[in-house]
C-alpha atoms as a PDB file:
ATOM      1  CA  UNK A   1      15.973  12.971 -22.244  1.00  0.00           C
ATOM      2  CA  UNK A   2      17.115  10.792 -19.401  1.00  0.00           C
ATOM      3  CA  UNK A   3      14.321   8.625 -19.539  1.00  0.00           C
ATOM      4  CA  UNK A   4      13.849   8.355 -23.018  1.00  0.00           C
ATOM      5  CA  UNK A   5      17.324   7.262 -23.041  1.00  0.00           C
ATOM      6  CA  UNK A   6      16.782   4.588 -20.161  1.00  0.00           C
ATOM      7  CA  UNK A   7      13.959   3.054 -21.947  1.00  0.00           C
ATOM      8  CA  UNK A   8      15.795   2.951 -24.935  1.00  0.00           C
ATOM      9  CA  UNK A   9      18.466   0.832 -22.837  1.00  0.00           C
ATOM     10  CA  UNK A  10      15.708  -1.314 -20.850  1.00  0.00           C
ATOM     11  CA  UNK A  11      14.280  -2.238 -24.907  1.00  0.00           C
ATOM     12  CA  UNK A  12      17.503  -2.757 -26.239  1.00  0.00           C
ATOM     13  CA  UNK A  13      18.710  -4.654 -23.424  1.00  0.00           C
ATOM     14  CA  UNK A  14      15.457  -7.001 -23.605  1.00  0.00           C
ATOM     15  CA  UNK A  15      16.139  -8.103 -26.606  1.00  0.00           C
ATOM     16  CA  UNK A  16      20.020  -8.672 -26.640  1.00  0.00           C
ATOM     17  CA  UNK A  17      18.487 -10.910 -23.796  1.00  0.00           C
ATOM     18  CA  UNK A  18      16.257 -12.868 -25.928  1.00  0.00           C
ATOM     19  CA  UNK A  19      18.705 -13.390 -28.584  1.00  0.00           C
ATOM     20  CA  UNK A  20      21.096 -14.575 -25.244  1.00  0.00           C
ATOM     21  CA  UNK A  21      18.352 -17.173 -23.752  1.00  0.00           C
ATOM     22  CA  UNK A  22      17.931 -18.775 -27.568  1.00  0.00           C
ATOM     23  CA  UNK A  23      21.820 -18.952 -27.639  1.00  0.00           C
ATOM     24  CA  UNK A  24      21.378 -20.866 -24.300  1.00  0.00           C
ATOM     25  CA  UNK A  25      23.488 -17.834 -22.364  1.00  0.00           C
ATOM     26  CA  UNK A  26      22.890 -15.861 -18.740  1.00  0.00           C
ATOM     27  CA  UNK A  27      20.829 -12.676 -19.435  1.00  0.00           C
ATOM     28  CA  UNK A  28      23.335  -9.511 -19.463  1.00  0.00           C
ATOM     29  CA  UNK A  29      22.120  -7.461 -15.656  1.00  0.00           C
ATOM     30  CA  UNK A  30      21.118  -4.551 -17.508  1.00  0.00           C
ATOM     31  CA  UNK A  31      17.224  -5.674 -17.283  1.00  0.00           C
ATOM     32  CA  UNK A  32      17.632  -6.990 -13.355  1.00  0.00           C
ATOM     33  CA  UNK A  33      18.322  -3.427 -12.549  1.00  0.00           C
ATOM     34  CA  UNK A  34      15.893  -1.632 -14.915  1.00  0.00           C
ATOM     35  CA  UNK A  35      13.020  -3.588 -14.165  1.00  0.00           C
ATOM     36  CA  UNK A  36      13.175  -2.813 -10.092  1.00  0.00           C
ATOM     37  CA  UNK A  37       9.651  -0.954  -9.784  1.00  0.00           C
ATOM     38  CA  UNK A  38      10.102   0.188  -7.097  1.00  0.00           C
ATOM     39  CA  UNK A  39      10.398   0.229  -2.984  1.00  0.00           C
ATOM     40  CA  UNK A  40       6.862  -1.427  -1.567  1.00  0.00           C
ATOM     41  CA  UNK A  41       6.217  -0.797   2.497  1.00  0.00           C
ATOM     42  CA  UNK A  42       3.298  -2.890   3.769  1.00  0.00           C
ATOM     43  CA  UNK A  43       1.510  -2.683   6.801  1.00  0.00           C
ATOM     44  CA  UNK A  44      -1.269  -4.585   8.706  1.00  0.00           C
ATOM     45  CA  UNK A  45      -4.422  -3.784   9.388  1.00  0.00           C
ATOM     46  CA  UNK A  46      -5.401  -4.423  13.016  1.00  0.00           C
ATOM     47  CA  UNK A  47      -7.936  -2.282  14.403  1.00  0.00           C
ATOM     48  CA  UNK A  48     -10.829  -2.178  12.003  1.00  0.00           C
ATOM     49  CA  UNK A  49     -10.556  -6.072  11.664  1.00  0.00           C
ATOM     50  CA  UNK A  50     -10.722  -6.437  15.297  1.00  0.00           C
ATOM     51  CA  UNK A  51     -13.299  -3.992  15.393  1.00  0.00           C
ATOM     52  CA  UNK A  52     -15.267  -5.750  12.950  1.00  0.00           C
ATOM     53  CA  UNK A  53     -14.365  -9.236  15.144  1.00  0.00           C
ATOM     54  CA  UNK A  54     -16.313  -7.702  17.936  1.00  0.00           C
ATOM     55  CA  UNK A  55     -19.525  -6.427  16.454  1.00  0.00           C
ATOM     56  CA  UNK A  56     -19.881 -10.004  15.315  1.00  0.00           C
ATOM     57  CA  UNK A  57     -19.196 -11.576  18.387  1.00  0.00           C
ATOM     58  CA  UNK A  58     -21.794  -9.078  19.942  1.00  0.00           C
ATOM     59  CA  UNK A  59     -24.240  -9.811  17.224  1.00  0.00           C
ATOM     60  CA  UNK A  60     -23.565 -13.576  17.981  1.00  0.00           C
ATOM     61  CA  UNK A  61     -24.113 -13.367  21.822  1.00  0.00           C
ATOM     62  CA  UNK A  62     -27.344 -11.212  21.135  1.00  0.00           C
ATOM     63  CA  UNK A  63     -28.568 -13.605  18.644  1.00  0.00           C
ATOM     64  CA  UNK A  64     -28.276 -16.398  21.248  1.00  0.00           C
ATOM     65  CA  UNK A  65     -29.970 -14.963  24.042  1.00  0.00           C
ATOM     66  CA  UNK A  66     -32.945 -14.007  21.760  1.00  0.00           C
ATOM     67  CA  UNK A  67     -34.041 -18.146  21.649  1.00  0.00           C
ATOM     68  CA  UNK A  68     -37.201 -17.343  19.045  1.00  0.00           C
ATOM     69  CA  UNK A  69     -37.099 -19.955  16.913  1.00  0.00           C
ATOM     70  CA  UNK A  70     -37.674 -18.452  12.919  1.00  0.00           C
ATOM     71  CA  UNK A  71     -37.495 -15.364  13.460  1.00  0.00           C
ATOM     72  CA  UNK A  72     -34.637 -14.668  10.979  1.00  0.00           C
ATOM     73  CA  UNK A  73     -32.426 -16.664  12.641  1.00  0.00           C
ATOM     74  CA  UNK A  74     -30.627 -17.616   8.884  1.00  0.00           C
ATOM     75  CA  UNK A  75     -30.515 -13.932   8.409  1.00  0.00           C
ATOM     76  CA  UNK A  76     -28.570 -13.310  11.859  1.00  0.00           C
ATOM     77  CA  UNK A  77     -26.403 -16.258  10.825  1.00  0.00           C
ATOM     78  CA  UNK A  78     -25.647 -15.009   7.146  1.00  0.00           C
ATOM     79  CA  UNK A  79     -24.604 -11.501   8.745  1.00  0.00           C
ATOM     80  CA  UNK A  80     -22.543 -12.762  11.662  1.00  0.00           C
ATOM     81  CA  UNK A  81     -20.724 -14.671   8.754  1.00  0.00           C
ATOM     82  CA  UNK A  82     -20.526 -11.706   7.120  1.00  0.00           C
ATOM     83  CA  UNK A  83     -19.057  -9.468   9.668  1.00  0.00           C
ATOM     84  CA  UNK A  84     -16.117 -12.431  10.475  1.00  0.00           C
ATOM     85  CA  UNK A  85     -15.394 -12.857   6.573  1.00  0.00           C
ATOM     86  CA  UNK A  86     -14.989  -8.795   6.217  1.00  0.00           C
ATOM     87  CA  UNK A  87     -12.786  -8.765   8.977  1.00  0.00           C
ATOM     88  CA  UNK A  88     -10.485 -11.355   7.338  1.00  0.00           C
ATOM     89  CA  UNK A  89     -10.908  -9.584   3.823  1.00  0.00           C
ATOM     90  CA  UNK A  90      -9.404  -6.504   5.408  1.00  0.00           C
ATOM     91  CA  UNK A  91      -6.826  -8.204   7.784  1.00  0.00           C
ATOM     92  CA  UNK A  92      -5.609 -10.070   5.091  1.00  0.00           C
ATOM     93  CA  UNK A  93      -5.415  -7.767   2.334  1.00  0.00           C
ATOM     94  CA  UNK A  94      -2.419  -5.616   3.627  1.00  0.00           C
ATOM     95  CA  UNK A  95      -2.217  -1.590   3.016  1.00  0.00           C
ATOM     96  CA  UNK A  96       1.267  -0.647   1.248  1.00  0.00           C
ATOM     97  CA  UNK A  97       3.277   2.344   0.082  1.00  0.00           C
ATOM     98  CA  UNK A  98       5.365   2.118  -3.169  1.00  0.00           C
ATOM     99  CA  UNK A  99       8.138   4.527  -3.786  1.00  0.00           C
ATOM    100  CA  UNK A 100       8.860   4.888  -7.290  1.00  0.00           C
ATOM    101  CA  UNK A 101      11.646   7.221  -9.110  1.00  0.00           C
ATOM    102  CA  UNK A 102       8.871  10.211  -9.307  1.00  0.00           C
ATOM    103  CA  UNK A 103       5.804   8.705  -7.736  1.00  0.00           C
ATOM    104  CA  UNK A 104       3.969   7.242  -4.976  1.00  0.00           C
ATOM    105  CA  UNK A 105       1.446   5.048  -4.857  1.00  0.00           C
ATOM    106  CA  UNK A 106      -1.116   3.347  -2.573  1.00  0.00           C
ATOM    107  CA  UNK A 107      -4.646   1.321  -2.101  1.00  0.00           C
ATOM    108  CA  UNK A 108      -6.961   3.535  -0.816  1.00  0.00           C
ATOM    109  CA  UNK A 109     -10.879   3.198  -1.571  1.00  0.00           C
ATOM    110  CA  UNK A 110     -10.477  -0.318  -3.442  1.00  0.00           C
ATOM    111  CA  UNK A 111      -8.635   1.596  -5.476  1.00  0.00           C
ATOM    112  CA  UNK A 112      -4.644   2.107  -6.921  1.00  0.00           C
ATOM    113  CA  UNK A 113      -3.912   5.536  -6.120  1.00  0.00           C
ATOM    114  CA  UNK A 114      -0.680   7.382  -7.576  1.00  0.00           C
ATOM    115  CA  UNK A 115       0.729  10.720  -6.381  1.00  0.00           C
ATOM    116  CA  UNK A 116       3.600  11.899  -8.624  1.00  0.00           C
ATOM    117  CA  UNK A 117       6.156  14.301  -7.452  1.00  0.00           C
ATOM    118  CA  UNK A 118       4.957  17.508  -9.240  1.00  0.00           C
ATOM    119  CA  UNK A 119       1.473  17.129  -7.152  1.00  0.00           C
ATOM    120  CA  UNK A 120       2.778  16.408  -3.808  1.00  0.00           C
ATOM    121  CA  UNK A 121       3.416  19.618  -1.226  1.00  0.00           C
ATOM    122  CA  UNK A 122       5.289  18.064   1.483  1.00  0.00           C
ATOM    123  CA  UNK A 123       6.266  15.061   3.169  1.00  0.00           C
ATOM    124  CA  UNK A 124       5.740  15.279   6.984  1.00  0.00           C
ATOM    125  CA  UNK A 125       8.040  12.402   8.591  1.00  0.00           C
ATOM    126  CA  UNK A 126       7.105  12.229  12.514  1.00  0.00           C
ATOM    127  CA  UNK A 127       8.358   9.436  15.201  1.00  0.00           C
ATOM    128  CA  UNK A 128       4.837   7.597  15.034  1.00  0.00           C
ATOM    129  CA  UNK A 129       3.768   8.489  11.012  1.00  0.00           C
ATOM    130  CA  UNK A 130       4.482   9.737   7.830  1.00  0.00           C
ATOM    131  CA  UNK A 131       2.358  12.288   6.356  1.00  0.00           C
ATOM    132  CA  UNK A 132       2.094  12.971   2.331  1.00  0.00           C
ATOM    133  CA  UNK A 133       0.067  16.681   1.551  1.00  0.00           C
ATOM    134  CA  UNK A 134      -1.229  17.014  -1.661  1.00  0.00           C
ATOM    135  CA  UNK A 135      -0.287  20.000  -3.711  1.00  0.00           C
ATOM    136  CA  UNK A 136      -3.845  22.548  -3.822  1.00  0.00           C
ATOM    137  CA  UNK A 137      -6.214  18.995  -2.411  1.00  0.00           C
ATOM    138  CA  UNK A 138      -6.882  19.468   1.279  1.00  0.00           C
ATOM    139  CA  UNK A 139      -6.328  15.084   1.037  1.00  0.00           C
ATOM    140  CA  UNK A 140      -3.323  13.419   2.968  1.00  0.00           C
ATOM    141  CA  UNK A 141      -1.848  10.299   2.673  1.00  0.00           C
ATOM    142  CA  UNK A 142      -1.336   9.311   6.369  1.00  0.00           C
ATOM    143  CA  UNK A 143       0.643   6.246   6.649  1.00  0.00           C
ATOM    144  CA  UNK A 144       0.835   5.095  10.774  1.00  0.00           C
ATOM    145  CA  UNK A 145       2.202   2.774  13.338  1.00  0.00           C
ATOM    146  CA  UNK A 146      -0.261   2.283  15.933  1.00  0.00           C
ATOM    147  CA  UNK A 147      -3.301   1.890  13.405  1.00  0.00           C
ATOM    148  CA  UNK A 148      -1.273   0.390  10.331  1.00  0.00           C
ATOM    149  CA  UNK A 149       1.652  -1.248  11.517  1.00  0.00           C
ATOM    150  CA  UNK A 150       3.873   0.560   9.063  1.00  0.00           C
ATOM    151  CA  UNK A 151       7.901   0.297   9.704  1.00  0.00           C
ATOM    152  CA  UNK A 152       7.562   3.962   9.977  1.00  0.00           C
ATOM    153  CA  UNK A 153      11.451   4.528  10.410  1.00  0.00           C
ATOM    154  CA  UNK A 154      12.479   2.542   6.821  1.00  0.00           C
ATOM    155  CA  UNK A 155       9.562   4.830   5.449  1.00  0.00           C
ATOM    156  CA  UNK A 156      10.885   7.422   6.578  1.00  0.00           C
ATOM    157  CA  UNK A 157      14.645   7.097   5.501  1.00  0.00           C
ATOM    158  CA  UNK A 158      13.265   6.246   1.938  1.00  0.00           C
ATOM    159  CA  UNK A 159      11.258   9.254   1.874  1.00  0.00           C
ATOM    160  CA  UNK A 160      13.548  11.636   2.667  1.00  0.00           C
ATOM    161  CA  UNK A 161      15.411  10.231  -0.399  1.00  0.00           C
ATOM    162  CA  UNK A 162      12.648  10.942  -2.772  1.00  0.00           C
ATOM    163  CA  UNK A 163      12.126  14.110  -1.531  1.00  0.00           C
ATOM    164  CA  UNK A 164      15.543  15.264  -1.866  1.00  0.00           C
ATOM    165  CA  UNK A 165      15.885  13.595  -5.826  1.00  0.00           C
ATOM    166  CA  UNK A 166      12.578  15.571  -6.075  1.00  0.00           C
ATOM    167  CA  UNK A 167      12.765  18.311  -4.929  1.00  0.00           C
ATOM    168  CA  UNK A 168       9.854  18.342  -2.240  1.00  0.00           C
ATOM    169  CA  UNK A 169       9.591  19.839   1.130  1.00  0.00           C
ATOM    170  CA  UNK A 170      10.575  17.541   4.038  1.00  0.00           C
ATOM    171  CA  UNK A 171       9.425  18.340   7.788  1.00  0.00           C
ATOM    172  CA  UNK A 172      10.467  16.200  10.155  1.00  0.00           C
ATOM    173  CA  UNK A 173       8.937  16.595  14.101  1.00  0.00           C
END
């Protein structure tokens, strides 16, 4: 009923705020507050990119000690090209972690992936990580420092407030 009653609020507020912006008034707060999504967390990738960086570097330096002339030389080209512009696609497309009133959600795959409450097991909060189990899936979210560059600690604060307005299992190490 809670919800139902907040989206009846967030509707009803939206368009007391329309009739307000053709009246040339401020918009009442009600929708500023109702509208917050959620918490995001992002990261940076580092070590696949870098990774990535090197086999093309490698690929380079082999390709220029091999001095056959047409003997896919284009070929070597397009893939060194191929290995730098990967590495930027995946340095510059950032991993996050959203924390929403009874879900979580992340990229994983190329793809959006939400968790909501009732399905996770526990959250495992440790100095370095946190660690989401799913309920019955032998999967885990792993979100980390060293590889990700995750502000583990304001992760870790957050998620021991959803957990708690959840309900879920919090281990901390």
């Amino acid at each position: 009923m809670a919800r139902s009653w907040e989206r009846m609020v967030q509707r009803n507020s939206q368009k007391v705020n329309q009739q307000r912006k053709k009246a040339g008034k401020d918009s009442i707060h009600a929708t500023t507050v109702s509208t917050k999504t959620g918490d995001v967390y992002r990261g940076r990738n580092i070590v696949l990119p870098v990774v990535l960086l090197g086999l093309g570097i490698m690929y380079w330096m082999v390709g220029t000690i091999d001095q056959t002339e047409g003997n896919g030389s284009l070929m070597n080209w397009i893939g060194i090209a191929l290995y730098f512009a990967l590495a930027a696609l995946l340095f510059f497309r950032r991993p996050y972690l959203k924390v929403e009133r009874a879900r979580l959600s992340t990229f994983k795959f190329n793809r959006e992936r939400f968790l909501g409450a009732a399905d996770i097991e526990k959250i495992i909060i440790s100095r370095g990580s946190v660690t989401i189990k799913h309920k019955g899936k032998r999967m885990k979210w792993i979100f980390s420092r060293l590889i990700n560059r995750y502000d583990t600690a304001v992760m870790g604060e957050r998620l021991q407030q959803f957990a708690k307005d959840n309900n879920i299992l919090l281990e901390q190490e």
